[in-house]
Protein backbone atom coordinates (compact mmCIF):
# COMPACT_ATOMS: atom_id res chain seq x y z
CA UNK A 1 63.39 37.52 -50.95
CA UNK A 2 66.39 36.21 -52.58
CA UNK A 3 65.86 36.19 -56.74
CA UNK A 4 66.07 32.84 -58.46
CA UNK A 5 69.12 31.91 -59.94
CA UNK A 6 69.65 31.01 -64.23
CA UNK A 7 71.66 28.68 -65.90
CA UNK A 8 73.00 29.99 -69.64
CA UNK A 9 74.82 27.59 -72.19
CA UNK A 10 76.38 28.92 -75.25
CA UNK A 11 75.07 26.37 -78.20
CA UNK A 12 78.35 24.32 -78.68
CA UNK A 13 77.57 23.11 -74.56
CA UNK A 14 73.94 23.29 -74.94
CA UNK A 15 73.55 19.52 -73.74
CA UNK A 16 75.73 19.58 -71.26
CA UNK A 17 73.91 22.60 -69.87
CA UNK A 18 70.97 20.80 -70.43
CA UNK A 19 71.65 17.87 -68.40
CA UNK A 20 73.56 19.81 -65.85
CA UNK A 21 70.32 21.78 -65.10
CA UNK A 22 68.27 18.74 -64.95
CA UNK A 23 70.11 17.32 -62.35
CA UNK A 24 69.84 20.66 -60.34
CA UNK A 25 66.15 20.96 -61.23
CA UNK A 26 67.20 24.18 -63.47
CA UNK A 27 66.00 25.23 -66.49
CA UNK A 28 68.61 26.32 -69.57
CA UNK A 29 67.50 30.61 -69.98
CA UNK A 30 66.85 31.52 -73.20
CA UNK A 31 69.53 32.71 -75.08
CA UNK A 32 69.62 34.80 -78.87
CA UNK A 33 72.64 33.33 -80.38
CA UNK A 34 73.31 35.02 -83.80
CA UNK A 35 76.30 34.32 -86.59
CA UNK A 36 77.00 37.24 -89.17
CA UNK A 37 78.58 36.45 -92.78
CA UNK A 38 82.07 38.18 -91.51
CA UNK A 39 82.52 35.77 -88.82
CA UNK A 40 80.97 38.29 -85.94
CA UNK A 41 78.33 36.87 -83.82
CA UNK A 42 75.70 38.42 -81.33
CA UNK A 43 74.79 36.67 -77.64
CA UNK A 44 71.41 38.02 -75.95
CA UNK A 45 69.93 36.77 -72.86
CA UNK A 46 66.13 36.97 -73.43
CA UNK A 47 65.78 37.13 -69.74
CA UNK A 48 66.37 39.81 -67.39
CA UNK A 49 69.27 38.80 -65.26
CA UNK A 50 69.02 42.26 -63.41
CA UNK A 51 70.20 41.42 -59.65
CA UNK A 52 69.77 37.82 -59.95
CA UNK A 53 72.91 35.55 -59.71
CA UNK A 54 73.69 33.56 -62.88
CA UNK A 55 75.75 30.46 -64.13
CA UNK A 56 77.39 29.76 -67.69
CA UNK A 57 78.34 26.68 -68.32
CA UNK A 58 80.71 26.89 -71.51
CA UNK A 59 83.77 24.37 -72.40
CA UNK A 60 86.72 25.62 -74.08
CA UNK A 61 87.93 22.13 -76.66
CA UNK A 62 87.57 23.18 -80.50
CA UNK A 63 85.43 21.16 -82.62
CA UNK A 64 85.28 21.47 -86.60
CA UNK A 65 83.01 24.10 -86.44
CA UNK A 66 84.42 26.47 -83.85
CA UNK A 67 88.52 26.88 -82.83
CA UNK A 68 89.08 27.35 -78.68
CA UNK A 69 89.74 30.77 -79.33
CA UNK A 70 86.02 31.36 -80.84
CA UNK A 71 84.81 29.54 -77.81
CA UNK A 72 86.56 31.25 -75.71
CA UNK A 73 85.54 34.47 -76.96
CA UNK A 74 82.05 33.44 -77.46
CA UNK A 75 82.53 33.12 -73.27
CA UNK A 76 83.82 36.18 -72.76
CA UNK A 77 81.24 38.45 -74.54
CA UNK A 78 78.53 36.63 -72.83
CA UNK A 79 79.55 37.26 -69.23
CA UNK A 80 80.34 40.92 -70.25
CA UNK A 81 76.59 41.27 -71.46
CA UNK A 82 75.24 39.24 -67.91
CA UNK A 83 77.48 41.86 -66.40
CA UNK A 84 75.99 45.14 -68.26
CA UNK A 85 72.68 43.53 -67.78
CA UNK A 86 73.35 43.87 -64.16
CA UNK A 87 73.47 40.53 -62.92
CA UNK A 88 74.36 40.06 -58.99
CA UNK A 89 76.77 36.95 -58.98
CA UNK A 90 78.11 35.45 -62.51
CA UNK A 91 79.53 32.20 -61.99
CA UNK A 92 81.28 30.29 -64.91
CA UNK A 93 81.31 26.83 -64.75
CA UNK A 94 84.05 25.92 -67.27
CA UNK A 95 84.63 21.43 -67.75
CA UNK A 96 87.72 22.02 -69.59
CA UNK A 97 89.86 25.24 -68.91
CA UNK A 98 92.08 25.53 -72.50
CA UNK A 99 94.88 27.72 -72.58
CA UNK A 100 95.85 25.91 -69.12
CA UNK A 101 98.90 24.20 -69.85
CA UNK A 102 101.37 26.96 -69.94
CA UNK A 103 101.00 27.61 -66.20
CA UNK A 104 105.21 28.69 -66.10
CA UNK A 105 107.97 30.01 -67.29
CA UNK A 106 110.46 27.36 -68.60
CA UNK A 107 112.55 29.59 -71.04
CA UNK A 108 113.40 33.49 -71.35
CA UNK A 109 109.99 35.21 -72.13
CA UNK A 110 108.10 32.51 -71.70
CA UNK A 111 103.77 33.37 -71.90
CA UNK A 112 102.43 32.27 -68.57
CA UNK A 113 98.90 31.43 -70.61
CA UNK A 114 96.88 30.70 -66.82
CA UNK A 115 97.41 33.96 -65.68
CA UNK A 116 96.52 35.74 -69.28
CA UNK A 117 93.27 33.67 -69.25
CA UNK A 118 92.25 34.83 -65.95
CA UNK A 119 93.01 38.25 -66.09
CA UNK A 120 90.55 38.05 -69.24
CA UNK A 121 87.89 36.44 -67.06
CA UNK A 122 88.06 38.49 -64.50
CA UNK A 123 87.75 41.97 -66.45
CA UNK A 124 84.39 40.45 -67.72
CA UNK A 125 82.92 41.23 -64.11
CA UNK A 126 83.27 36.80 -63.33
CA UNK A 127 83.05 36.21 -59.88
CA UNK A 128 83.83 32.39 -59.40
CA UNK A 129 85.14 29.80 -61.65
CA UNK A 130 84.68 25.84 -61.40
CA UNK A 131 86.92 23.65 -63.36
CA UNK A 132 87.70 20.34 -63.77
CA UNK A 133 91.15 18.65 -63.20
CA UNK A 134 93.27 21.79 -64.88
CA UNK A 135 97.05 21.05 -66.05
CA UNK A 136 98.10 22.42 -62.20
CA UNK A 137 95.74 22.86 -59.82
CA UNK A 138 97.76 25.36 -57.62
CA UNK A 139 98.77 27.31 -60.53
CA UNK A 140 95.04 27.66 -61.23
CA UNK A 141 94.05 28.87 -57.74
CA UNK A 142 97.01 31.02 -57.55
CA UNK A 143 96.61 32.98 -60.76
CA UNK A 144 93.16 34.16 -60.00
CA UNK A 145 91.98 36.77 -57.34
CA UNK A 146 87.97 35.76 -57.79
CA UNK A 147 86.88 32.00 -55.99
CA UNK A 148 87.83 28.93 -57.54
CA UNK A 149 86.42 25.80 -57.34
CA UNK A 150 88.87 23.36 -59.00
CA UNK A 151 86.80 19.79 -59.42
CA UNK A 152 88.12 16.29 -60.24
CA UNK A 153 87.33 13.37 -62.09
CA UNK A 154 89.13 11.34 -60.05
CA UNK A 155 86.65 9.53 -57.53
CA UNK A 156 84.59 8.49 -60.62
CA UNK A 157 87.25 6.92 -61.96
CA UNK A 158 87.92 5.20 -58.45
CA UNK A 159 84.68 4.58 -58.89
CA UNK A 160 84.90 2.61 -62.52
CA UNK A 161 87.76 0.73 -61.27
CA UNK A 162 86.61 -0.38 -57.82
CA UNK A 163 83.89 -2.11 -60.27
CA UNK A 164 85.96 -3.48 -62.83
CA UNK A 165 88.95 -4.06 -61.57
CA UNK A 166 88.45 -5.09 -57.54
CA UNK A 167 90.05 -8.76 -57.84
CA UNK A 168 92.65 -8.03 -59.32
CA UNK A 169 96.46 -7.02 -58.19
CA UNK A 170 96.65 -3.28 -59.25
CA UNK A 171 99.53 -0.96 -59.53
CA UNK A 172 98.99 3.22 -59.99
CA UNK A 173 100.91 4.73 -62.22
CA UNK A 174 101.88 8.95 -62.93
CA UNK A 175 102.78 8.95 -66.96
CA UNK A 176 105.68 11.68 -65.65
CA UNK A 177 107.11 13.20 -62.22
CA UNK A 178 104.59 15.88 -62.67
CA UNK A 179 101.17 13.81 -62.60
CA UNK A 180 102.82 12.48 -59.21
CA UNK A 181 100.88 14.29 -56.41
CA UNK A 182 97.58 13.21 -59.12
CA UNK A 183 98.31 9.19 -59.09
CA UNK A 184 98.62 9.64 -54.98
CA UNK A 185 95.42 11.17 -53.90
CA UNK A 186 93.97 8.62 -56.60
CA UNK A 187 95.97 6.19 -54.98
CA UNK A 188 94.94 6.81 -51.81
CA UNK A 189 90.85 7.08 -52.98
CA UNK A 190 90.92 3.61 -54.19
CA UNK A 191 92.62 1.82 -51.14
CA UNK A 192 89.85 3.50 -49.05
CA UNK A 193 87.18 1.99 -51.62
CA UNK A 194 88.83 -1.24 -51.63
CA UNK A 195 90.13 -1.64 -48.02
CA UNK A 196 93.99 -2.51 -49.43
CA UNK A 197 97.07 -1.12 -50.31
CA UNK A 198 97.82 -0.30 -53.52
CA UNK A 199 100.91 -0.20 -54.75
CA UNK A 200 102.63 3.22 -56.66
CA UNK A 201 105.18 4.03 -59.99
CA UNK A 202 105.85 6.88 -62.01
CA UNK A 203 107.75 6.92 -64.88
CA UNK A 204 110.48 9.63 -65.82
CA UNK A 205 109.49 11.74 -68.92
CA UNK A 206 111.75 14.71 -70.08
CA UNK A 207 110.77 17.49 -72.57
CA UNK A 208 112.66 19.61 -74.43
CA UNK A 209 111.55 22.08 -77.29
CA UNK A 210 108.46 20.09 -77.57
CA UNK A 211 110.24 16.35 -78.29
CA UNK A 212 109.75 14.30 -75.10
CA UNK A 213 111.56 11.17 -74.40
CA UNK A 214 110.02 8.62 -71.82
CA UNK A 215 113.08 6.70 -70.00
CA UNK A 216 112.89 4.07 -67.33
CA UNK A 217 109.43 2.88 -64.72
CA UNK A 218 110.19 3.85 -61.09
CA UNK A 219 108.24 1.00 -59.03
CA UNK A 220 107.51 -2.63 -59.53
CA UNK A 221 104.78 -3.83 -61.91
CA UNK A 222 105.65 -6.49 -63.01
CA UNK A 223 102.88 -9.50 -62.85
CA UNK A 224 100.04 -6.45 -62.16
CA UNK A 225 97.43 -4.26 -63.79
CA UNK A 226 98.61 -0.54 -64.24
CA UNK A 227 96.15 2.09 -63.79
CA UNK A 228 97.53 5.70 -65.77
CA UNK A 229 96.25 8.52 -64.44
CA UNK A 230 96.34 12.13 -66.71
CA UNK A 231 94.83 14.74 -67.43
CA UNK A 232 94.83 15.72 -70.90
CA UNK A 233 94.89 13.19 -73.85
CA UNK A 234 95.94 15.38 -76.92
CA UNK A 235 98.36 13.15 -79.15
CA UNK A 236 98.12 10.64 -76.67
CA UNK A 237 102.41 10.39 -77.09
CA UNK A 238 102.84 10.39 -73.26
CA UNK A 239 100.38 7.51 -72.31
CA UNK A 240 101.01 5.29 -75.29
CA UNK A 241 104.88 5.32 -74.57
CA UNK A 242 104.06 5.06 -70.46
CA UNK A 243 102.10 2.03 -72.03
CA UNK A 244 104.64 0.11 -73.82
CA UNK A 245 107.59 0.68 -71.17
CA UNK A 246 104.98 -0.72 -68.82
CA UNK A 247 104.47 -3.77 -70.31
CA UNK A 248 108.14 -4.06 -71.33
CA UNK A 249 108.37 -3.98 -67.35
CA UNK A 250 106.24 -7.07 -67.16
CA UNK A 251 102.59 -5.40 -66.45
CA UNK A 252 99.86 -7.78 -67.01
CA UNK A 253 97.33 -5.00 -68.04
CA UNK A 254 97.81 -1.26 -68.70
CA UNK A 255 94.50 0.58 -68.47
CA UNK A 256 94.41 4.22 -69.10
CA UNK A 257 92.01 6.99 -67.01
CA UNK A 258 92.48 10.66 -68.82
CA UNK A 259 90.05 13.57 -67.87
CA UNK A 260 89.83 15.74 -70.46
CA UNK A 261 90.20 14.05 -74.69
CA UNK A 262 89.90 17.17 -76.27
CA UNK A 263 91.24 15.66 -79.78
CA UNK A 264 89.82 12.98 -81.49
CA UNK A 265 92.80 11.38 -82.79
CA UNK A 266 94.37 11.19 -79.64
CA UNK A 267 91.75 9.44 -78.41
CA UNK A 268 91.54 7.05 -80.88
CA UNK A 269 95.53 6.29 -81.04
CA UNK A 270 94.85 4.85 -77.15
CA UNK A 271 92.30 2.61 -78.68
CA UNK A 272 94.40 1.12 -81.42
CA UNK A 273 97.00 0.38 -79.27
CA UNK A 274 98.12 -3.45 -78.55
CA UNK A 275 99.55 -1.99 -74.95
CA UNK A 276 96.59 -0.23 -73.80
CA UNK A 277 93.96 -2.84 -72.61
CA UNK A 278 91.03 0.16 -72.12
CA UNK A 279 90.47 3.93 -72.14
CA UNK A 280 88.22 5.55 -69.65
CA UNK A 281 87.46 8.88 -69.73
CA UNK A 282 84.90 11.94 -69.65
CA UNK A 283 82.72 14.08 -72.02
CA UNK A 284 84.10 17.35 -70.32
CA UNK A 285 85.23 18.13 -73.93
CA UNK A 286 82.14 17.43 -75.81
CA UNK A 287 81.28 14.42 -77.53
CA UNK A 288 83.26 14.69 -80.75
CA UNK A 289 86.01 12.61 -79.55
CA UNK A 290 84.81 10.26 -77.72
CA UNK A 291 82.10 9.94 -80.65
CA UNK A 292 84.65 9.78 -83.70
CA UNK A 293 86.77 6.81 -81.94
CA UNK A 294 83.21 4.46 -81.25
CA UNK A 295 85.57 2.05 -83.97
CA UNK A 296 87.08 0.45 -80.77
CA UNK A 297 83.95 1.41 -78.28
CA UNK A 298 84.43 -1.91 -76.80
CA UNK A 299 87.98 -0.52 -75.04
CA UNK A 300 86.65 2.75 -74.13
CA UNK A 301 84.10 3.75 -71.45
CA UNK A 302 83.22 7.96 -71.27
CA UNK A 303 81.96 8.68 -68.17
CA UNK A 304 79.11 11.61 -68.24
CA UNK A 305 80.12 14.46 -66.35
CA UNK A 306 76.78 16.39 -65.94
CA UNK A 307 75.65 14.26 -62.74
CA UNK A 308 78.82 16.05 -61.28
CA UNK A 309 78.34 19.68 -62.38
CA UNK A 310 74.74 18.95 -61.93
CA UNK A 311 75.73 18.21 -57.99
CA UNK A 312 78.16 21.00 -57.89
CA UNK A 313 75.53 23.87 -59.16
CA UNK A 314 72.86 22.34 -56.44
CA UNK A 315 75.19 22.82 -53.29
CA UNK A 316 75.76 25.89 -54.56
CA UNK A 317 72.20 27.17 -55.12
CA UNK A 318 71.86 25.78 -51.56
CA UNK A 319 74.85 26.98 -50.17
CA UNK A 320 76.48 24.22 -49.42
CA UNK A 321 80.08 22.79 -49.38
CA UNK A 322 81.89 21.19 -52.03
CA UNK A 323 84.60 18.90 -50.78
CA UNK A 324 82.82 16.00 -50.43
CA UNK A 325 83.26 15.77 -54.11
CA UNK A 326 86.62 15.64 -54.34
CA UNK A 327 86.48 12.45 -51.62
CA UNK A 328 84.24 10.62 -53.48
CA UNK A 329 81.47 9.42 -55.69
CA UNK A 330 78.91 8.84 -55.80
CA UNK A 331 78.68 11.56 -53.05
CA UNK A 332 75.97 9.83 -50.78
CA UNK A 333 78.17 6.59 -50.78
CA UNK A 334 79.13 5.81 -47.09
């Protein structure tokens, strides 16, 4: 008889575990959590884990109490101690993946941080990883040797904008050549919700020893509503100048959709921005964010993201597939 599976969080993602396990009809284990004067800190499962498979649910954005690193580290130790304690299958489910941006070299001796990150996971004993919307998905999948399921946000935000925006004349936009292959499967997700065709631009950004410059919008938009797809919201630089050389292109509306808004005053330079009509993200990152720019709440809508990685550790506990999720969402939606 198979044993039954358990679901850890580390303190910092207690309430995401929380509601993650709720929506799986799993329980948060018990965990001893313990901070020492020096800055050391002791993780216990006050189960035994011995041949059962496990989950940890742990994301990696700093808040003013803890760095990534500490997170990240906090991570670590616990799947080493699920691994001693002789766990059958540890799983780490992982909303936002830091250290995932430096997925190649661009100079001499450049650090290729994905594959440092995963060599670290896997000498913990991991055996699967689930992330959501990392820097480069392929990088991602190719730097590890253990499964990877790599999630999106992307059919919930099809999902926001089918609502709010279905009457009017839209226009997808990639911030950069990179984000390209992003905006089209996004794209193409939304003219199957709608029934239309959507139209497509990208705008050309260049980067060089960490300045970037933003130059000229590739694709008409003039006289329609711009939808900006990314994945990371740190400064916010990149979408707020996509922003204004959108509407300096004519664009009638620029909305942004970012996954992951790690930093709070990112965040809340999209708000204050006369060229950004709304922000619509997720609470991959924690709340702090989202919670620190409520100012100018009425532009922003943060999307929860347990009813997804509560979905995601169900199929699993039942064995079942996860690509529907990446087609679109709400997954029973015909």
């Amino acid at each position: 008889m198979p044993h039954e599976a358990l679901l850890f969080a580390l303190s910092e993602s207690r309430r995401l575990g929380v509601e993650t396990g709720q929506r799986a009809g799993v329980s948060v284990a018990p965990l001893e959590e313990r901070n020492f004067e020096d800055g050391e800190f002791k993780l216990r499962p006050l189960i035994s884990v011995r041949n059962r498979p496990v989950f940890v649910l742990q994301t990696l954005a700093a808040s003013p109490q803890q760095s990534i690193a500490q997170r990240f580290l906090r991570l670590l130790f616990l799947l080493c101690v699920l691994r001693d304690g002789g766990a059958s299958q540890i799983t780490a489910i992982v909303p936002y993946l830091a250290y995932a941006r430096k997925d190649r070299r661009t100079q001499p001796r450049d650090p290729i941080h994905t594959r440092y990150v995963a060599q670290l996971l896997e000498a913990t004993g991991l055996q699967r990883l689930v992330a959501l919307d990392v820097h480069n998905g392929t990088a991602l999948e190719n730097a590890f040797r253990i499964g990877v399921d790599h999630l999106s946000a992307l059919p919930m935000f099809v999902d926001h904008f089918a609502t709010q925006c279905s009457a009017a004349e839209l226009v997808v936009v990639s911030p950069d050549v990179g984000g390209i292959k992003r905006a089209q499967i996004f794209r193409e997700l939304l003219q199957q919700r709608l029934g239309r065709e959507i139209d497509m631009a990208f705008l050309e950004k260049r980067r060089s020893k960490g300045v970037v410059s933003t130059g000229v919008v590739i694709g008409t938009v003039a006289g329609r509503s711009a939808l900006v797809l990314d994945d990371l919201c740190a400064s916010g630089g990149t979408l707020l100048r996509a922003a204004e050389h959108l509407r300096a292109a004519g664009a009638s509306a620029v909305y942004a959709a970012v996954t992951h808004a790690p930093v709070s005053a990112g965040l809340a330079a999209l708000l204050a921005a006369d060229s950004i009509d709304g922000v619509v993200t997720t609470d991959s990152a924690g709340m702090d964010a989202p919670a620190q720019a409520a100012s100018r709440a009425a532009k922003l809508r943060v999307l929860p993201i347990a009813p997804l990685f509560g979905e995601v550790l169900a199929r699993q506990l039942r064995g079942e597939p996860l690509a529907q999720l990446l087609e679109r969402w709400p997954p029973d939606r015909a």
